[in-house]
C-alpha atoms as a PDB file:
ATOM      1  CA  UNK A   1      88.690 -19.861 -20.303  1.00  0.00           C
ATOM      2  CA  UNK A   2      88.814 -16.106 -19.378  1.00  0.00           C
ATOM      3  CA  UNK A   3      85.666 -15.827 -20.095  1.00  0.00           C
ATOM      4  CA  UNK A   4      84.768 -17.982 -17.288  1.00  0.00           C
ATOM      5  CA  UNK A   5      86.989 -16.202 -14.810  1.00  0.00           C
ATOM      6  CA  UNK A   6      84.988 -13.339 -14.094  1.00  0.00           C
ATOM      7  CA  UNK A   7      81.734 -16.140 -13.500  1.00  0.00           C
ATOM      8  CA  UNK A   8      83.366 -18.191 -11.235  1.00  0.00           C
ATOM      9  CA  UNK A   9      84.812 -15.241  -9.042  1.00  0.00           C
ATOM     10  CA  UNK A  10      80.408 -13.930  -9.005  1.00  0.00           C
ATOM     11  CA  UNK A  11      79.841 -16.925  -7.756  1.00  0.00           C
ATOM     12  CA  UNK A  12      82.907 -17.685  -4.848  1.00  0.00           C
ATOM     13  CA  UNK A  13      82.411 -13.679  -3.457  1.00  0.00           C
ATOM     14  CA  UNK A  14      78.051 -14.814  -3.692  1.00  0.00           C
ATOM     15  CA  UNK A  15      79.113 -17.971  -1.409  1.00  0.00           C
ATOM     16  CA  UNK A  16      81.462 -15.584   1.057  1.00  0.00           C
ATOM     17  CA  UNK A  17      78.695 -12.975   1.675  1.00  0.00           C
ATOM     18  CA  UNK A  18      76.273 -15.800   2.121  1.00  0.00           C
ATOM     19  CA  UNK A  19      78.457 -17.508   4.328  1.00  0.00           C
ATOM     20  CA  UNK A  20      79.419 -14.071   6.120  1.00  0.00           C
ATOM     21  CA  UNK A  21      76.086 -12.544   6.515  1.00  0.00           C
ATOM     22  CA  UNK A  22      74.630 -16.027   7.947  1.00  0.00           C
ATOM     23  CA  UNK A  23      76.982 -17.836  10.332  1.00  0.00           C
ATOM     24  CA  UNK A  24      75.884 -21.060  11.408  1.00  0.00           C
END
């Protein structure tokens, strides 16, 4: 399941910066 770790986080800090760089 480590392996899967370092996927997951890609994908929550990809949802952040989408969410940061375009408020709605």
């Amino acid at each position: 399941m480590i392996s899967l770790w370092p996927k997951f986080a890609v994908l929550v800090r990809s949802l952040v910066i989408v969410r940061v760089a375009a408020p709605r």
